[in-house]
Protein backbone atom coordinates (compact mmCIF):
# COMPACT_ATOMS: atom_id res chain seq x y z
CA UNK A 1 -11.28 1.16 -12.38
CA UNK A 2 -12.28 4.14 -12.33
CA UNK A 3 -10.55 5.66 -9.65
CA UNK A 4 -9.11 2.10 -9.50
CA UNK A 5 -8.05 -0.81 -7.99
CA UNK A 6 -5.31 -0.03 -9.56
CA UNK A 7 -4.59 3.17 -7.58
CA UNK A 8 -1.38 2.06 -6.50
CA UNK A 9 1.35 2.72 -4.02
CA UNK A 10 4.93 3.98 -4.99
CA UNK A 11 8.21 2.28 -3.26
CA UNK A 12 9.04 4.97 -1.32
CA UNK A 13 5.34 5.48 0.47
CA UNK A 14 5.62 2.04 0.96
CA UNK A 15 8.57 2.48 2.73
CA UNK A 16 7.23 5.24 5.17
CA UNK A 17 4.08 2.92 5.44
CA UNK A 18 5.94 0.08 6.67
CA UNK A 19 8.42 1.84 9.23
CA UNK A 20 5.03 3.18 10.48
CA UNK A 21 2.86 0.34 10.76
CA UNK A 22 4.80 -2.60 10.80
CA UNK A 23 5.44 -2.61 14.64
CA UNK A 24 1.56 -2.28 15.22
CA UNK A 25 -0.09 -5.50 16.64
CA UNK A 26 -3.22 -5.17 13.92
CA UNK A 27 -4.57 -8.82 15.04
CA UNK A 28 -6.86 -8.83 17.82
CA UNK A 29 -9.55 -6.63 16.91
CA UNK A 30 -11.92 -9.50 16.06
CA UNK A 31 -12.14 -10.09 19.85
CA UNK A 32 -14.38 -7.07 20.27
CA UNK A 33 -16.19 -7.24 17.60
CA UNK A 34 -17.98 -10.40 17.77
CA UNK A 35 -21.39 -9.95 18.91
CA UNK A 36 -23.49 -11.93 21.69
CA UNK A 37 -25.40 -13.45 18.68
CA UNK A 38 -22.16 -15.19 17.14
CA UNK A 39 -22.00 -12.63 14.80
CA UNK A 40 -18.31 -11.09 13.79
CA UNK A 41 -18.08 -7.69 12.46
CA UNK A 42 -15.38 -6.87 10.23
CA UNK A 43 -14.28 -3.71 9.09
CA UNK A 44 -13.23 -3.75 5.36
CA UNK A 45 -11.22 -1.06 3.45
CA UNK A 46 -12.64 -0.99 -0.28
CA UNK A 47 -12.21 1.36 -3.16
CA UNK A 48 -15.59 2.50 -4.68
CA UNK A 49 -15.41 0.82 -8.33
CA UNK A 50 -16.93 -1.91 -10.18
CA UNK A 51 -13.73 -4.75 -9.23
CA UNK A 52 -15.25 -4.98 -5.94
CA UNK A 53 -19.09 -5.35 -6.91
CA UNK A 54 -18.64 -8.86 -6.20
CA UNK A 55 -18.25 -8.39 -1.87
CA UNK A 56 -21.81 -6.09 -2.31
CA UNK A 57 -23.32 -8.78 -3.86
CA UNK A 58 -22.24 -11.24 -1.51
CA UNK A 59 -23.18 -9.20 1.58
CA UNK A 60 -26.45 -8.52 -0.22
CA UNK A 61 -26.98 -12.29 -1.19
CA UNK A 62 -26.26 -13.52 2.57
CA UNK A 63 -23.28 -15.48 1.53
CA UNK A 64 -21.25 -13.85 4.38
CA UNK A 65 -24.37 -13.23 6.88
CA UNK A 66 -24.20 -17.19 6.25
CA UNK A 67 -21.14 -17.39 7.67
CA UNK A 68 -21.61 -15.43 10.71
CA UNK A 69 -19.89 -12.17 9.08
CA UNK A 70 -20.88 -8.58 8.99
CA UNK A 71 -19.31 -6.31 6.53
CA UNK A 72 -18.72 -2.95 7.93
CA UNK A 73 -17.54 -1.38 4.64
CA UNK A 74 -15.29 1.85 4.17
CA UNK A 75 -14.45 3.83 1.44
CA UNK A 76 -11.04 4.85 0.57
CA UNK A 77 -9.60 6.36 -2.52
CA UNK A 78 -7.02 3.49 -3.09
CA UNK A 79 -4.62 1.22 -1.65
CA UNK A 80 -2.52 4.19 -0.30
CA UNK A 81 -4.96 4.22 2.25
CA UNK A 82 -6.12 0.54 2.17
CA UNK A 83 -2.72 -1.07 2.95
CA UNK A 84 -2.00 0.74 5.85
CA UNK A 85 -4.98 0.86 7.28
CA UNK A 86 -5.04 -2.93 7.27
CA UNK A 87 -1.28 -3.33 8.36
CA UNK A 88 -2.28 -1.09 11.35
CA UNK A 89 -5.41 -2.81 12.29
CA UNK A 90 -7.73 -0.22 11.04
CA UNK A 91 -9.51 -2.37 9.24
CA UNK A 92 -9.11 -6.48 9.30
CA UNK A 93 -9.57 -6.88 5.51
CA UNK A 94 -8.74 -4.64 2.29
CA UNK A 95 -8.56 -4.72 -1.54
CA UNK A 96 -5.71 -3.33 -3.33
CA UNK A 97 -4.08 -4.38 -7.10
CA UNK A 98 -1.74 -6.51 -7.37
CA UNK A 99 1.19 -5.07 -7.70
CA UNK A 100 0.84 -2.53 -4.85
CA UNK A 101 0.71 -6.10 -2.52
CA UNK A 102 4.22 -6.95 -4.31
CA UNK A 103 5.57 -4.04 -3.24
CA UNK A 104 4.04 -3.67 -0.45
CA UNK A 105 5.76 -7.19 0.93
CA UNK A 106 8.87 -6.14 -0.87
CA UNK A 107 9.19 -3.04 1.18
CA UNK A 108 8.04 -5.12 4.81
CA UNK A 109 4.64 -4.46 4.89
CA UNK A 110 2.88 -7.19 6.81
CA UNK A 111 0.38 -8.05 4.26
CA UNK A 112 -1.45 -11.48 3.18
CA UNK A 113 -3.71 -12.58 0.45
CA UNK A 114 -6.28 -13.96 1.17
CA UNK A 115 -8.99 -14.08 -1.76
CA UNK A 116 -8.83 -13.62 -5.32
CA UNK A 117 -9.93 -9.95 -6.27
CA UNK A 118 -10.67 -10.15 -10.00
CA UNK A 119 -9.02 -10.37 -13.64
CA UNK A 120 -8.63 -9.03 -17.17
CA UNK A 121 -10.88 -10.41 -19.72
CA UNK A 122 -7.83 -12.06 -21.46
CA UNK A 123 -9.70 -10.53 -24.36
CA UNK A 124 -7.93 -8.71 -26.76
CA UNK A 125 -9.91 -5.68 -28.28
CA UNK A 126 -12.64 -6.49 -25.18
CA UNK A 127 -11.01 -6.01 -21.95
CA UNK A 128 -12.21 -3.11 -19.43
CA UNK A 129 -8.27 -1.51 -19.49
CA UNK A 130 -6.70 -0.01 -22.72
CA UNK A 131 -3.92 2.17 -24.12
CA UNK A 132 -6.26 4.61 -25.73
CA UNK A 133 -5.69 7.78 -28.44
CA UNK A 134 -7.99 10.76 -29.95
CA UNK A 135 -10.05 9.11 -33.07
CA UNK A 136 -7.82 11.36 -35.21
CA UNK A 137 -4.64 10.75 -33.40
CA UNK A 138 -1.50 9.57 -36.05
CA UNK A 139 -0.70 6.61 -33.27
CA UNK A 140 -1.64 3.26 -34.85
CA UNK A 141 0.01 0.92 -32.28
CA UNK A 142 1.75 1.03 -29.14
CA UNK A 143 4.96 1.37 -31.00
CA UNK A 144 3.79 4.68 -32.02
CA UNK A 145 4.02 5.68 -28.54
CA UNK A 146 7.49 6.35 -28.53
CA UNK A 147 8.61 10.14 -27.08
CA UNK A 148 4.64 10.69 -26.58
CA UNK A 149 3.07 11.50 -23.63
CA UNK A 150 1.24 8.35 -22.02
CA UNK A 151 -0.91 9.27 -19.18
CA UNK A 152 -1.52 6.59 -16.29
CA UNK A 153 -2.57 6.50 -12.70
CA UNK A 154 -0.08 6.02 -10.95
CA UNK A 155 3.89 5.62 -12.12
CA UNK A 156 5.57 2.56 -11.44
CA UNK A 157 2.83 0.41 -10.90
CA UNK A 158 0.63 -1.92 -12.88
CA UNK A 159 -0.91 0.77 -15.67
CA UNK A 160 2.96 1.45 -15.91
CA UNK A 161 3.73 -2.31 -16.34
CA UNK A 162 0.77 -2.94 -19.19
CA UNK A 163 1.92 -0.01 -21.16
CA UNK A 164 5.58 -1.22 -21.08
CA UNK A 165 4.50 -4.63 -21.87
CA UNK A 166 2.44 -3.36 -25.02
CA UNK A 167 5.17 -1.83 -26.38
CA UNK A 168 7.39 -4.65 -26.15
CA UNK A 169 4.99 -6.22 -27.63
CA UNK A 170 5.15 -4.03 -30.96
CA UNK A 171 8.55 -3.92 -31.56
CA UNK A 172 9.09 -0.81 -29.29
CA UNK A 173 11.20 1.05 -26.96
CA UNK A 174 9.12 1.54 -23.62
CA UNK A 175 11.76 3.72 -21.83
CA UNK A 176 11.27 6.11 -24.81
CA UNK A 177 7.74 6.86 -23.61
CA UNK A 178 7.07 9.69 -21.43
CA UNK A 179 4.63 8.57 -18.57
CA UNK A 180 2.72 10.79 -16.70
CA UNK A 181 0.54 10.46 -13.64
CA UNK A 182 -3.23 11.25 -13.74
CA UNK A 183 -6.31 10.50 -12.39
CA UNK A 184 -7.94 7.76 -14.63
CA UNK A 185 -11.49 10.75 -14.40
CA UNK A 186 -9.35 13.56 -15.40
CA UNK A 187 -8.05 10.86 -18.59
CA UNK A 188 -10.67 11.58 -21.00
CA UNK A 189 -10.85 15.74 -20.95
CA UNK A 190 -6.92 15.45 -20.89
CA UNK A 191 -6.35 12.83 -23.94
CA UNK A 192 -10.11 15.13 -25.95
CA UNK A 193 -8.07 18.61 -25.10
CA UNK A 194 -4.70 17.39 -26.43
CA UNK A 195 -2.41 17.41 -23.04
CA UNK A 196 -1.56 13.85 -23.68
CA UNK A 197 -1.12 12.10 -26.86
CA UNK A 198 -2.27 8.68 -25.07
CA UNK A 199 -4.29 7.43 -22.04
CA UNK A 200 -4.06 3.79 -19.92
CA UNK A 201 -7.59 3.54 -18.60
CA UNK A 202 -10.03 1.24 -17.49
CA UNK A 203 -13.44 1.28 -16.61
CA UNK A 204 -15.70 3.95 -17.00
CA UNK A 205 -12.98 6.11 -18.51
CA UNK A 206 -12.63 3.75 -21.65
CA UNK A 207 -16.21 3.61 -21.94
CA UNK A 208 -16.29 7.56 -21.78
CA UNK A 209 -14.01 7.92 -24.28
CA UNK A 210 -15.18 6.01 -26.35
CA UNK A 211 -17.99 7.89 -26.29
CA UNK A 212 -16.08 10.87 -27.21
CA UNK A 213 -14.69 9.08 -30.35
CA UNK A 214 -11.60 8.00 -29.18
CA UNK A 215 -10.28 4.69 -29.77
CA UNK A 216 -7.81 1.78 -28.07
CA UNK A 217 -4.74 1.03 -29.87
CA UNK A 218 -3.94 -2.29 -27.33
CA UNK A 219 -5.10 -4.44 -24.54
CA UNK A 220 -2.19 -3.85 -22.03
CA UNK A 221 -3.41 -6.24 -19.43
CA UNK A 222 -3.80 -8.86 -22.28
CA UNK A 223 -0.43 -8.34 -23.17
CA UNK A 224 1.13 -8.76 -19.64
CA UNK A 225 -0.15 -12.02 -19.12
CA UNK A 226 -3.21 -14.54 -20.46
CA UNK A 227 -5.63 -13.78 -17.81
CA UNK A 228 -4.41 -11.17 -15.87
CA UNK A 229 -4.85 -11.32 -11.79
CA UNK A 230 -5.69 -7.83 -11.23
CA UNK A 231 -6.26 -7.66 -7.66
CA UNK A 232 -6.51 -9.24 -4.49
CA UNK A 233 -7.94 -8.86 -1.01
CA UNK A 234 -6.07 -8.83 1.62
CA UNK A 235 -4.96 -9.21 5.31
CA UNK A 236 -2.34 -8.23 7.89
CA UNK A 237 -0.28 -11.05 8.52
CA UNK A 238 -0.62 -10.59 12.56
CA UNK A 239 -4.57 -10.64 11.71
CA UNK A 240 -4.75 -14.28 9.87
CA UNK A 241 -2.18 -15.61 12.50
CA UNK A 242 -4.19 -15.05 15.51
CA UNK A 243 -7.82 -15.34 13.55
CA UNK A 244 -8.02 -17.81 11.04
CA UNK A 245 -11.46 -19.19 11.66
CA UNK A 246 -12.52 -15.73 10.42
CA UNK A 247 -10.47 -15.75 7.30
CA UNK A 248 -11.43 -18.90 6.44
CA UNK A 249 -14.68 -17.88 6.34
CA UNK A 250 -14.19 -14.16 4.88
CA UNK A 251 -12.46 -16.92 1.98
CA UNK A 252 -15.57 -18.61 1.52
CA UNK A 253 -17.80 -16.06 1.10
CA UNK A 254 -15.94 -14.37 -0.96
CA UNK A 255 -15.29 -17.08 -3.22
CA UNK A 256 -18.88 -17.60 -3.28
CA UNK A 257 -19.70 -13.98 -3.91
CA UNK A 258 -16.75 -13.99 -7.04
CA UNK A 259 -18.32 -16.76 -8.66
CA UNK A 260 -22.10 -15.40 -8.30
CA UNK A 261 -21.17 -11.98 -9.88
CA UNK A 262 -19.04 -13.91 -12.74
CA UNK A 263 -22.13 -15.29 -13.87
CA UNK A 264 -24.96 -12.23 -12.97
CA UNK A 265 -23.51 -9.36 -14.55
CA UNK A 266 -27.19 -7.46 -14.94
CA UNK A 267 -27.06 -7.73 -11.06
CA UNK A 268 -23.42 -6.70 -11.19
CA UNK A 269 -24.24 -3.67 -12.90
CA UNK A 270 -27.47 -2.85 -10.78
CA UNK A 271 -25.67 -3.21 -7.33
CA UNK A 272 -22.47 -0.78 -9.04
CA UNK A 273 -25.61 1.91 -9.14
CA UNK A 274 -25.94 1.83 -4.85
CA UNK A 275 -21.84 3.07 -4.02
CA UNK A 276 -20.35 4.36 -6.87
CA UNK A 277 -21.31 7.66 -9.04
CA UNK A 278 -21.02 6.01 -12.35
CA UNK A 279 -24.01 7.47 -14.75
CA UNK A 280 -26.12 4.59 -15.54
CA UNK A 281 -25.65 4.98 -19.54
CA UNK A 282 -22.23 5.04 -19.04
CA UNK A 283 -22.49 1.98 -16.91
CA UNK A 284 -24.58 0.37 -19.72
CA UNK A 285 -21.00 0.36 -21.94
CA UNK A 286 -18.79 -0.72 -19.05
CA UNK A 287 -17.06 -4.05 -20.06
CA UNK A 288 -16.88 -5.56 -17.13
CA UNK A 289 -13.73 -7.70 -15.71
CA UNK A 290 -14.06 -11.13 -14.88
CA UNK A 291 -14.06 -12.47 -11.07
CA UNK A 292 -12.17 -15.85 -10.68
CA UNK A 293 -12.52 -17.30 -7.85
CA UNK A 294 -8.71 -18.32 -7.38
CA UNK A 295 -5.74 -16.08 -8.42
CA UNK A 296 -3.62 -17.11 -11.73
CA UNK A 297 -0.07 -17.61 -10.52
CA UNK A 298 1.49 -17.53 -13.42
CA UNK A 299 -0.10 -14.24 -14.61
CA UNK A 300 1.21 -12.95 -10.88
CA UNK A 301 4.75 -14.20 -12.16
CA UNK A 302 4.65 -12.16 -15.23
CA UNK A 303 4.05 -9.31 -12.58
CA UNK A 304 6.59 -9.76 -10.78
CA UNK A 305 9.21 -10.50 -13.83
CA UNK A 306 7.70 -7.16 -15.06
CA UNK A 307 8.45 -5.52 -11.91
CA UNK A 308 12.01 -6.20 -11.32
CA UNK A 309 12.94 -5.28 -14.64
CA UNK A 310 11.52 -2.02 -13.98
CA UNK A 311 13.08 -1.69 -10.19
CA UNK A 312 9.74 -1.10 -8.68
CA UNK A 313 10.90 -3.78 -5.54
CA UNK A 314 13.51 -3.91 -3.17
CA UNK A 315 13.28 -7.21 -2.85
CA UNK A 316 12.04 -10.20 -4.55
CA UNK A 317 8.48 -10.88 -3.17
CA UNK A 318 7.56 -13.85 -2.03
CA UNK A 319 4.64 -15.73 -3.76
CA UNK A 320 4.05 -18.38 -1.28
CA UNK A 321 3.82 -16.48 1.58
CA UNK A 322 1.55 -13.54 -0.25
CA UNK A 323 -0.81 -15.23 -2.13
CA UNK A 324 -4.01 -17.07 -0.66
């Protein structure tokens, strides 16, 4: 992910986000977007890695022209921008990880899922996200960890989570890990150059280094949870109130477009080559992530069980009211 999905938001930006946007209306832009042809535009706030493949494929494959949608798609570097922008009405759908949603609605955010985003392998040893180390490094397992320097994306947050989980896992101390926060591109030069004894990375960064001779040493979102629900997309609460027709049918296609990319990964891989700048040999050794087409529940649990041991809400998020 690349510079992921998984680009998450801290508590305290969530905070400011939320005494920003949360008295905007963010619902009725619909209205002016729908064309005389019965056509509804609407603007949606992705990040440019493979985890969202699936809505390009979908738009490409008519499954949303079908519907009488129009994707107007914009970039953004993660859900720092993505959240807000949909809270404020900026755009009427995003896609953000998991567990920047949780906090998100933990902190007052007005934000509802409303389609599954996609999912770890489940795989251990062939997932697209690993704790990785230098081929020569002395760490063996995540236990080994311990008073090293783990790099992730972004603290507190789901990278954060896996890593803890993994040590856990192996018998280990994860509040004797030093995490750091780094770019998942500026991982593999980091980890080959010695500035960190250990990398969490997904997709293309494991498959780069990898190619550098470096090796994983555990599947963290394996060990959080059995099929782990990575990410969602999302709306404003105020937006699927007052236009449910549309989400209904932003649900649909999207469903449709998950389950036609679960099964089509050659056209998974081709359609990654027309947004993102991910070199086509590199691409060639992605391991892809899966794309259910409903979120696992219990796997969001896990997230959230994960998450208030480590303090990253400020209040219990609510489940039924977040997820689709």
């Amino acid at each position: 992910m690349r510079r992921r999905l998984l680009i998450g938001l801290t508590a305290a930006s969530l905070l400011v986000t939320a005494t920003a946007c949360g008295s905007s209306d963010g619902g009725g832009a619909s209205d002016s977007n729908a064309s005389s042809g019965g056509t509804t535009e609407v603007k949606v706030g992705l990040i440019p890695i493979v985890d969202v493949a699936p809505l390009y494929l979908g738009e490409k494959k008519g499954f949303f022209s079908e519907r009488g949608l129009k994707l107007s798609i914009s970039s953004a570097q993660g859900g720092a921008a993505i959240v807000p922008g949909v809270a404020s009405g900026q755009f009427e759908f995003g896609f953000s990880n998991t567990t920047s949603l949780l906090i998100a609605q933990s902190n007052g955010v007005p934000v509802k899922g409303v389609a599954n985003g996609n999912a770890s392998t489940g795989v251990e040893g062939e997932d697209f996200a690993a704790i990785t180390v230098k081929g020569d490094s002395p760490i063996k397992s995540a236990k080994d960890l311990e008073g090293k320097k783990v790099a992730v994306n972004t603290l507190k947050n789901t990278m954060e989570l896996g890593v803890r989980a993994s040590v856990t896992k192996s018998g280990g101390d994860p509040d004797k890990v030093n995490f750091v926060e780094m770019n998942f591109d500026q991982m593999p030069a980091a980890l080959d150059g010695g500035q960190i004894d250990a990398a969490m990375v997904v997709e293309p960064a494991l498959a780069t280094i990898k190619g550098q001779g470096g090796r994983e040493i555990a599947s963290s979102m394996v060990d959080i949870a059995p099929d782990l629900t990575i990410s969602l997309y999302f709306t404003s609460t105020q937006y699927a109130q007052k236009n449910p027709e549309v989400v209904k049918k932003f649900q649909e296609a999207t469903a449709e477009s998950l389950a036609y990319a679960d099964s089509h990964p050659d056209e998974v891989r081709e359609i990654v080559t027309t947004y993102t700048k991910i070199p086509p040999a590199v691409l060639e050794q992605v391991t892809l992530p899966k794309w259910p087409t409903d979120p696992n529940r219990a796997s969001i649990e896990q997230l959230v069980k994960l998450g208030e041991e480590g303090d990253l809400f400020k209040q219990t998020p609510d489940l039924d009211k977040l997820l689709p």
